[in-house]
N, C-alpha and C. Protein backbone atom coordinates (compact mmCIF):
# COMPACT_ATOMS: atom_id res chain seq x y z
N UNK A 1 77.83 25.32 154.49
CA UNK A 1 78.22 25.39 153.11
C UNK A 1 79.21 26.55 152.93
N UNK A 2 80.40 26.50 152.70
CA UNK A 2 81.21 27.46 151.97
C UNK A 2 80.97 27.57 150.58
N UNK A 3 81.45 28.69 150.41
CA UNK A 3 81.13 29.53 149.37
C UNK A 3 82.17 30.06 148.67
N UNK A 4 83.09 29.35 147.67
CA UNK A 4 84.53 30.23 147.13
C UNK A 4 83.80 30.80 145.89
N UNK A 5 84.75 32.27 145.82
CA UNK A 5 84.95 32.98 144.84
C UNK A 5 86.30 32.70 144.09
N UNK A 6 86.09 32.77 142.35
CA UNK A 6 87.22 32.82 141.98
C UNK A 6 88.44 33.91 142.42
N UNK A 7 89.80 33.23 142.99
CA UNK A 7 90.88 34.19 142.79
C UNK A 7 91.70 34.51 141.92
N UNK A 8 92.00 36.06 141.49
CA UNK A 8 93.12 36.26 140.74
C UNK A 8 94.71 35.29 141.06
N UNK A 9 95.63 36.04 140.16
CA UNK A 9 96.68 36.09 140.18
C UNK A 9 97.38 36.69 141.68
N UNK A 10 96.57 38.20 141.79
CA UNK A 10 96.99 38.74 143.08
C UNK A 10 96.36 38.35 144.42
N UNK A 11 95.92 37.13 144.24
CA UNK A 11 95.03 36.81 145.76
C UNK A 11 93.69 37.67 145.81
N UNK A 12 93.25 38.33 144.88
CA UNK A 12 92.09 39.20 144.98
C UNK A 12 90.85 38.10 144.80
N UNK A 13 89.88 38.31 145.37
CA UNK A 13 88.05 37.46 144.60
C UNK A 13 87.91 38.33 143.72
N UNK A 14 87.03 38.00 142.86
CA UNK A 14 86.22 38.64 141.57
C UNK A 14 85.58 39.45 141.96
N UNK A 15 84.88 39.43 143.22
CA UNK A 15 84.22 40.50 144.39
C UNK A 15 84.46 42.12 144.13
N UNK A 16 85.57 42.07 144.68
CA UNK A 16 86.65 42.96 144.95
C UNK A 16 86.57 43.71 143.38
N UNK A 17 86.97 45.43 143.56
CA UNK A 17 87.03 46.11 142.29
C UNK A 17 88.19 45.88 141.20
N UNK A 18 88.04 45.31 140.57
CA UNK A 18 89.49 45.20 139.66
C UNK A 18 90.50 46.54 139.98
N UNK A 19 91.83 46.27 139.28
CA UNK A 19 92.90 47.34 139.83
C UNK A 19 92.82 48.41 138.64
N UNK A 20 92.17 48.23 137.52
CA UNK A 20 91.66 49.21 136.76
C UNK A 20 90.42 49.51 137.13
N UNK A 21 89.41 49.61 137.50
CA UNK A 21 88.74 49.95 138.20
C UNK A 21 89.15 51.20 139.37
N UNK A 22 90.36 50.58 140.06
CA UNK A 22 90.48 51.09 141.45
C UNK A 22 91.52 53.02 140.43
N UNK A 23 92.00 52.23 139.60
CA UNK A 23 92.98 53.73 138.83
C UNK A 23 91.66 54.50 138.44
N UNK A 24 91.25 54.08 137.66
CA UNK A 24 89.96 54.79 136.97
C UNK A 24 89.49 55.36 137.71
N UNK A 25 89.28 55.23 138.93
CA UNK A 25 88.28 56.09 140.15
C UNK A 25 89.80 56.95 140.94
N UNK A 26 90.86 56.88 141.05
CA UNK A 26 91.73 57.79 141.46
C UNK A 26 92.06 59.22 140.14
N UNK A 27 91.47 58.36 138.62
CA UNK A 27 92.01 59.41 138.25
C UNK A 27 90.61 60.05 137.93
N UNK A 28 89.67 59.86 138.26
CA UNK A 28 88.28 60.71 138.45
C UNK A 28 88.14 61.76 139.27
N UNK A 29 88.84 60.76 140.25
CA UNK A 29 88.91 62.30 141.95
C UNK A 29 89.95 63.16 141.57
N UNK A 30 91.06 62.89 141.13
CA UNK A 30 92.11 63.85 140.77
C UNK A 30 91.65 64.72 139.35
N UNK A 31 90.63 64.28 138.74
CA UNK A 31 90.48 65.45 137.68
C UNK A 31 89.21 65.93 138.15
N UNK A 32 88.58 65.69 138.95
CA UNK A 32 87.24 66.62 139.80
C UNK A 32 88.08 67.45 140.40
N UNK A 33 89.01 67.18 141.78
CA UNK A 33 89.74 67.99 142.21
C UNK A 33 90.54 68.93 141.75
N UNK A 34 91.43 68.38 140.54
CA UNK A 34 92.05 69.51 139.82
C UNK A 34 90.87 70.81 139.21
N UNK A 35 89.84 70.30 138.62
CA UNK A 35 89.11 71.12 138.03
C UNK A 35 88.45 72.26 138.74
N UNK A 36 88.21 71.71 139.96
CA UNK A 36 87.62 72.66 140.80
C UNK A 36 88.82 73.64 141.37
N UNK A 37 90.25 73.25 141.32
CA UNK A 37 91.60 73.87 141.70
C UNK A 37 91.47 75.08 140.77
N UNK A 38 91.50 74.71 139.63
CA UNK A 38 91.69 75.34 138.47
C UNK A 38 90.43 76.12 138.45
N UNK A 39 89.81 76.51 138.61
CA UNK A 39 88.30 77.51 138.03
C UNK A 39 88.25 78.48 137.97
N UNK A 40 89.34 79.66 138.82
CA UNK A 40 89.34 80.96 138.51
C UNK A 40 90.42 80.90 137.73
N UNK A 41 90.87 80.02 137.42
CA UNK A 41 92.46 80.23 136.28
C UNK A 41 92.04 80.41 134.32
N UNK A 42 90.68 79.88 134.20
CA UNK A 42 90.27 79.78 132.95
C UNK A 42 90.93 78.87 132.40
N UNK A 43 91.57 77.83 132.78
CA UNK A 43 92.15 76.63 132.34
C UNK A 43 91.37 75.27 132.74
N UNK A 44 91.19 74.37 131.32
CA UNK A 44 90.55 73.08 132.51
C UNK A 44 91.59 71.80 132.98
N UNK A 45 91.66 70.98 133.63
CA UNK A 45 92.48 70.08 133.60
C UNK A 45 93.29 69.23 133.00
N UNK A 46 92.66 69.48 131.70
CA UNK A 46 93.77 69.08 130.65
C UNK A 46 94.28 69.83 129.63
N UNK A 47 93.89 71.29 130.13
CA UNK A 47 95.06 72.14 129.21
C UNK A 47 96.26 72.30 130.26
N UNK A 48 95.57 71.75 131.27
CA UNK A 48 96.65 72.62 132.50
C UNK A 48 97.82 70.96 132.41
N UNK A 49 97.02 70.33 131.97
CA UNK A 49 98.30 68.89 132.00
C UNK A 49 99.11 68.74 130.55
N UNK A 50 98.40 69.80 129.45
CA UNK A 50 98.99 69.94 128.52
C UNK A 50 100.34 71.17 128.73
N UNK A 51 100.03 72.24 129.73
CA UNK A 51 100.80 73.45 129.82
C UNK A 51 102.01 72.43 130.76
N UNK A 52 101.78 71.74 131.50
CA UNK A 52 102.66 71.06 132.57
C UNK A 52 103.71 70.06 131.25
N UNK A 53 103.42 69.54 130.56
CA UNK A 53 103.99 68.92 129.80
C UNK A 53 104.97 69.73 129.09
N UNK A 54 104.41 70.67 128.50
CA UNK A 54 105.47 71.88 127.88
C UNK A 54 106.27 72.54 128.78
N UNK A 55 105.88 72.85 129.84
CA UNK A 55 106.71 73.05 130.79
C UNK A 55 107.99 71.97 131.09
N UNK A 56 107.75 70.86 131.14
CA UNK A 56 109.25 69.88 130.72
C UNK A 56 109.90 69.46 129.90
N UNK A 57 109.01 69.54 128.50
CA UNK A 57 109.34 69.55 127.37
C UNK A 57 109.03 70.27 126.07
N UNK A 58 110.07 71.66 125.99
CA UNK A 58 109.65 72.78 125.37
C UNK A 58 109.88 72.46 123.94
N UNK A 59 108.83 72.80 123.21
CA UNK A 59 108.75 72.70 121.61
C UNK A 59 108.62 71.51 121.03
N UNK A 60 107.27 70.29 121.43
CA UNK A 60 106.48 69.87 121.15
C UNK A 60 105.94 70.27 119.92
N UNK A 61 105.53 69.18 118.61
CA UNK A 61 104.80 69.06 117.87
C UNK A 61 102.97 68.89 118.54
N UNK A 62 102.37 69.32 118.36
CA UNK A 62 100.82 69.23 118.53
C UNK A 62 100.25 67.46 118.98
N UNK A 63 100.97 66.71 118.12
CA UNK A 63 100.54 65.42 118.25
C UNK A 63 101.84 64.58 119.38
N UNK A 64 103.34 65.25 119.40
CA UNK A 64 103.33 64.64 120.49
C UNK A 64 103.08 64.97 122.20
N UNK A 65 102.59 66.43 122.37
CA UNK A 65 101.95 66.95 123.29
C UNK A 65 100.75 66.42 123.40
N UNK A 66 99.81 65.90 122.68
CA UNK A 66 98.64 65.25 122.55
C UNK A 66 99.13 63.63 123.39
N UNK A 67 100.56 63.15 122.96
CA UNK A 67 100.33 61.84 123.39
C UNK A 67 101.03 62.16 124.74
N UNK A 68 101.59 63.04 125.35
CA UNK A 68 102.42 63.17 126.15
C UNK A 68 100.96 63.74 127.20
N UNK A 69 99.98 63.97 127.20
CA UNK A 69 99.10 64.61 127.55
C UNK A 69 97.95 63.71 127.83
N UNK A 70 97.69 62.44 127.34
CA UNK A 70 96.53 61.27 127.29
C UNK A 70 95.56 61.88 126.72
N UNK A 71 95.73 62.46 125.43
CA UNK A 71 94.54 62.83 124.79
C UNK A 71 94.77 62.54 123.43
N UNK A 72 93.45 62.60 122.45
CA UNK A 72 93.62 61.95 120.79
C UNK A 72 94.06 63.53 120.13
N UNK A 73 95.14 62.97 119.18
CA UNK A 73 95.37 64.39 118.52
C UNK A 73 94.70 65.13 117.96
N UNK A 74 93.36 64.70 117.53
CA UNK A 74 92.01 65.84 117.01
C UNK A 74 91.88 66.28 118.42
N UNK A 75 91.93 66.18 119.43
CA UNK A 75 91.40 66.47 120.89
C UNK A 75 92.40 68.24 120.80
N UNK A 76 93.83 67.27 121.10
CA UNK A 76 94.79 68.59 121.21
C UNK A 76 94.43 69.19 120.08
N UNK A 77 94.10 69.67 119.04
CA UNK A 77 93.82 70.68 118.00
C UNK A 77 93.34 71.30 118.80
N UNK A 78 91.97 71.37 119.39
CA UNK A 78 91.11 72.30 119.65
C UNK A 78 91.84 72.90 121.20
N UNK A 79 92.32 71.92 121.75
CA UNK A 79 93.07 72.81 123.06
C UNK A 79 94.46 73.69 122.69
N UNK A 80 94.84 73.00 121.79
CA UNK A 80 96.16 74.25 121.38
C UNK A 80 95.62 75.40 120.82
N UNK A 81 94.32 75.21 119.75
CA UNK A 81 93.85 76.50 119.72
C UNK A 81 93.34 77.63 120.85
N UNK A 82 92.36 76.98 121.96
CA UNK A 82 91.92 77.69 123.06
C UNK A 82 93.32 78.02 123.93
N UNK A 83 94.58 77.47 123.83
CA UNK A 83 95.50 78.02 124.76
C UNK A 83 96.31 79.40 124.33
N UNK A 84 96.18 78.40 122.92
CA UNK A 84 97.25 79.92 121.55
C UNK A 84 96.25 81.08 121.83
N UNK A 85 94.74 80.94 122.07
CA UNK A 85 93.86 82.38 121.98
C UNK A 85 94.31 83.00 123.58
N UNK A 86 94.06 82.45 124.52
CA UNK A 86 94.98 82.82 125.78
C UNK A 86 95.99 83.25 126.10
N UNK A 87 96.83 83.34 125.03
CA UNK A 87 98.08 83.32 124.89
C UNK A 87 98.74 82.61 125.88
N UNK A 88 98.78 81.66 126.34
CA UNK A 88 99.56 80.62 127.31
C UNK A 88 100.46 79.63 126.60
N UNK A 89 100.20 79.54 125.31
CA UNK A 89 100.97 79.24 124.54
C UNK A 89 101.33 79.82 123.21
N UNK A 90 102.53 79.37 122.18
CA UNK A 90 102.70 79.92 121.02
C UNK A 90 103.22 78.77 119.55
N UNK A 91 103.05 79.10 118.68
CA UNK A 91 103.53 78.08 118.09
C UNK A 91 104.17 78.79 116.80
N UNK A 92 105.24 77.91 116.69
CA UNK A 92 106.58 78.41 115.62
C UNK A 92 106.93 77.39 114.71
N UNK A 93 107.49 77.84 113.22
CA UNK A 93 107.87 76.62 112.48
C UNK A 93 109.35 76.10 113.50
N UNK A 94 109.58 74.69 112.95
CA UNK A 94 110.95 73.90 113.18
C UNK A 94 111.84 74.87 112.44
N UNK A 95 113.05 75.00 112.68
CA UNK A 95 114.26 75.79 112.13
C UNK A 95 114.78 74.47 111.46
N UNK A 96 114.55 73.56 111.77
CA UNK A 96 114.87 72.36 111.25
C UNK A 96 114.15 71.71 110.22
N UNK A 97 113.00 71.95 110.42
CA UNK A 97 111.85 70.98 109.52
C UNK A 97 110.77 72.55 109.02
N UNK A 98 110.80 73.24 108.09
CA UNK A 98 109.57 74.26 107.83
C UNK A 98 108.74 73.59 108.03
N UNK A 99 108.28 72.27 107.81
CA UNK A 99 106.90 71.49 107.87
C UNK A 99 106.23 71.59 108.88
N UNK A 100 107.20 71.37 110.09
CA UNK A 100 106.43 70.99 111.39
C UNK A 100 106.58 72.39 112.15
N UNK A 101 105.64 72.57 113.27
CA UNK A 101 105.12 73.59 114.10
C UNK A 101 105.19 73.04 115.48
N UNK A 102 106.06 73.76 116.45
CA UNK A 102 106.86 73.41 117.84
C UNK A 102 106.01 74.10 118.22
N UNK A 103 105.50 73.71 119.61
CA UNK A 103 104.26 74.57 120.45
C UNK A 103 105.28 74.61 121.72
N UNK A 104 105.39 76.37 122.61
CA UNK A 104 106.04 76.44 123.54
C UNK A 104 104.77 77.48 124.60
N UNK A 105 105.81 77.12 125.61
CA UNK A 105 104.32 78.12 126.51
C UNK A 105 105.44 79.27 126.70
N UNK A 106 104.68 80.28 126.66
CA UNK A 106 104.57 81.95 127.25
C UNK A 106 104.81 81.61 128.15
N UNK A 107 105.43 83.31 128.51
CA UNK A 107 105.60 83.72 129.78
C UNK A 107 104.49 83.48 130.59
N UNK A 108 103.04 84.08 130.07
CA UNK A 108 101.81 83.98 130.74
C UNK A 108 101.82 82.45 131.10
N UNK A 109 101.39 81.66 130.32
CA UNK A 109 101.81 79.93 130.36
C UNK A 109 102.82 80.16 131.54
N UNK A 110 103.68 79.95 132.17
CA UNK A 110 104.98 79.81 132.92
C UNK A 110 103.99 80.31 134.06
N UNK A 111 103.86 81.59 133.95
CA UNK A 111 103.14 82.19 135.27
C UNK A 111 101.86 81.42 135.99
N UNK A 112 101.22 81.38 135.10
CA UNK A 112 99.78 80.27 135.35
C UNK A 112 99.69 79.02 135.79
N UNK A 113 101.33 78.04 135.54
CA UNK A 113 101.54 76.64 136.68
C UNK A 113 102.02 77.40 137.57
N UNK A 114 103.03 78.23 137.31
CA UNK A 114 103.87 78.21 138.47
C UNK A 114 102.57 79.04 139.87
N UNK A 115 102.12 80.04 139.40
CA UNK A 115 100.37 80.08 140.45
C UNK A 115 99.80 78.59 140.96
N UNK A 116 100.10 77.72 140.26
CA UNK A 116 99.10 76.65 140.90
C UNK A 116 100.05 75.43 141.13
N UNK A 117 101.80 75.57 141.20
CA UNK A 117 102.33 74.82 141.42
C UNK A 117 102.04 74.08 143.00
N UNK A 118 101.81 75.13 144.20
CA UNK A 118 101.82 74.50 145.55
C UNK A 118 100.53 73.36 145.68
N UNK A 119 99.46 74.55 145.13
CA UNK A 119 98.35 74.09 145.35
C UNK A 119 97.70 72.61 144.69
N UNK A 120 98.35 72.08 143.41
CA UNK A 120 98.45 71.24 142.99
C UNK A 120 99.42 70.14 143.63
N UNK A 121 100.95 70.77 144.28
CA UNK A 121 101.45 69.68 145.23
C UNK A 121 100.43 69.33 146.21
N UNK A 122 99.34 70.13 147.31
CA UNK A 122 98.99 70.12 148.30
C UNK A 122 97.91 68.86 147.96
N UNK A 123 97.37 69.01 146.72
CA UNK A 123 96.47 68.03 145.96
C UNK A 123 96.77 66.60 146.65
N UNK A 124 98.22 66.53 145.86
CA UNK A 124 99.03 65.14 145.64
C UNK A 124 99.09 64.60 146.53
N UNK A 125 99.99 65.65 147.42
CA UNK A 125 99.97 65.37 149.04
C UNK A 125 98.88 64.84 149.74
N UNK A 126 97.93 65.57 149.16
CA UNK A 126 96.43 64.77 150.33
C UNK A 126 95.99 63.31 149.72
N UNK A 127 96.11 63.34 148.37
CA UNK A 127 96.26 61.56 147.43
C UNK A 127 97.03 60.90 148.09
N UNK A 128 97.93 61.02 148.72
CA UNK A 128 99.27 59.93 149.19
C UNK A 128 99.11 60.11 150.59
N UNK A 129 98.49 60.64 151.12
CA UNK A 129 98.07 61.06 153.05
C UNK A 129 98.48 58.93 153.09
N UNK A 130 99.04 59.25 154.54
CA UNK A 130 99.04 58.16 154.87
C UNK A 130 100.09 57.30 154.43
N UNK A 131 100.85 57.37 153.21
CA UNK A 131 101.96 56.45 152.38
C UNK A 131 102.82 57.14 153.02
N UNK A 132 104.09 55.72 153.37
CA UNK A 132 105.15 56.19 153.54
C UNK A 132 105.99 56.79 152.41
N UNK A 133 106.80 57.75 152.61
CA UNK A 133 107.67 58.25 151.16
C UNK A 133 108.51 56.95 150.01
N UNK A 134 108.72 55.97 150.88
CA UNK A 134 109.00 54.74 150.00
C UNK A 134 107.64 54.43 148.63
N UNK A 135 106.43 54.02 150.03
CA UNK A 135 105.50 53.82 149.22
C UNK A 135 105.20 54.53 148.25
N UNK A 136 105.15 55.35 148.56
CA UNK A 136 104.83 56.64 147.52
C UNK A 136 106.05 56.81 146.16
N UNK A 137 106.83 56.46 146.44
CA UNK A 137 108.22 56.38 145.35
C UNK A 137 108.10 54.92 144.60
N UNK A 138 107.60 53.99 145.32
CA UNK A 138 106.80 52.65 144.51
C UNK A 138 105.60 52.74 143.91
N UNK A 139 104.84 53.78 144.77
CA UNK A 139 103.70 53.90 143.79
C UNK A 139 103.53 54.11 142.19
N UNK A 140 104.63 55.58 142.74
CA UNK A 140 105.01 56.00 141.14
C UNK A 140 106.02 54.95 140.06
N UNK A 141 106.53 54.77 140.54
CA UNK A 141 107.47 53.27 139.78
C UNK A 141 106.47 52.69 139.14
N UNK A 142 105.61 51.69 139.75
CA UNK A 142 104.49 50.77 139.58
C UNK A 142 103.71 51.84 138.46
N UNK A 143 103.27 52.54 138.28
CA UNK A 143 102.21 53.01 137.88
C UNK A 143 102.99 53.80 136.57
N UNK A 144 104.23 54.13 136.41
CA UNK A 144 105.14 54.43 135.23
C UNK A 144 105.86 53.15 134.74
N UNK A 145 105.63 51.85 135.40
CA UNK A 145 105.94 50.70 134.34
C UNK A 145 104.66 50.34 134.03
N UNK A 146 103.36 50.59 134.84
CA UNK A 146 102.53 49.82 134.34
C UNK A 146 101.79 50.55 132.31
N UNK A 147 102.36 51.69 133.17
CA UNK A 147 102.38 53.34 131.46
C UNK A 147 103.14 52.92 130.45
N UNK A 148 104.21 52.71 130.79
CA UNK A 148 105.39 51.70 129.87
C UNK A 148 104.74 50.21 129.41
N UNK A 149 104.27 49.34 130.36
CA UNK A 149 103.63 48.19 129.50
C UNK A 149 102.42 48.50 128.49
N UNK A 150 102.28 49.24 128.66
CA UNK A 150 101.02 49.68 128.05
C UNK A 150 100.89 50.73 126.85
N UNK A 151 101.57 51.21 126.59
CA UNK A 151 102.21 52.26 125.96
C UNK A 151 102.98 52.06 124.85
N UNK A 152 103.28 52.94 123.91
CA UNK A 152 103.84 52.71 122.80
C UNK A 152 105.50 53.44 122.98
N UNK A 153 105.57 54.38 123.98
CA UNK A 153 106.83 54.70 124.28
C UNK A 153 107.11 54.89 125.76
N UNK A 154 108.39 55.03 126.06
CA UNK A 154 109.02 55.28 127.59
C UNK A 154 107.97 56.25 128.42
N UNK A 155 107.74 55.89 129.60
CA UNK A 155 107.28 57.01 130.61
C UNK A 155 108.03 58.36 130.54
N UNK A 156 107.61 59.34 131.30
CA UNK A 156 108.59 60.77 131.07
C UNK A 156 108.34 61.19 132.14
């Protein structure tokens, strides 16, 4: 007697972990790992992906550092406050808009990735062990259109 399982689209059985499934558990190990990276820094993994964000894009509103960051904007409130008390970051009116408030990182901020810039490549590096540099340049493609289908604006 054989025995079929339904197949996907991708030749996968139902068996098999879905491909959200399989992200969901890469981005588990990468925020265990980061966190434990991070522990004498007094930063947790997602202020440190909030400071990395400002770091490419200086003077952010609160809510779009929140979306640029994968977190809900009541979330970022409370981390822009714990970073502003750190001083790793600062926040200033718009010269443009009095309304709105641009969040930039400090010097301290600057100093504190750039401390954990290698060690965070060395991370990545051990995530991709084994991929050729192609693969690895498709990976990221794949996984910044799949951000883009999914998403309300462009990857960054």
């Amino acid at each position: 007697m054989i025995i079929r399982f339904p197949v996907n689209t991708w030749g996968v059985t139902s068996l098999e972990p879905s491909l959200l499934y399989a992200i969901k558990q890469v981005e588990l190990a990468v925020r265990s790992h980061l966190d434990d990276l991070l522990k004498g820094s007094g930063v947790t993994a997602v202020q440190y992906t909030a400071l990395t964000v400002l770091r490419r894009r200086d003077g952010l509103t609160s809510a779009q550092l929140a979306r640029n960051s994968f977190v809900k904007t009541q979330s970022m409130a409370d981390i822009v406050t714990a970073l502003e008390k750190a001083r790793l970051i600062n926040r200033r009116r718009d010269p443009a808009d009095s309304r709105r408030i641009l969040i930039s990182l400090t010097d301290k901020g600057r100093d504190l990735i750039a401390e954990y810039d290698e060690p965070v490549r060395k991370l990545e590096a051990e995530m991709v062990d084994g991929l050729t540099p192609t693969q690895v340049r498709d990976l990221r493609q794949a996984l910044n259109h799949c951000r883009a289908n999914l998403g309300d604006h462009p990857p960054h």
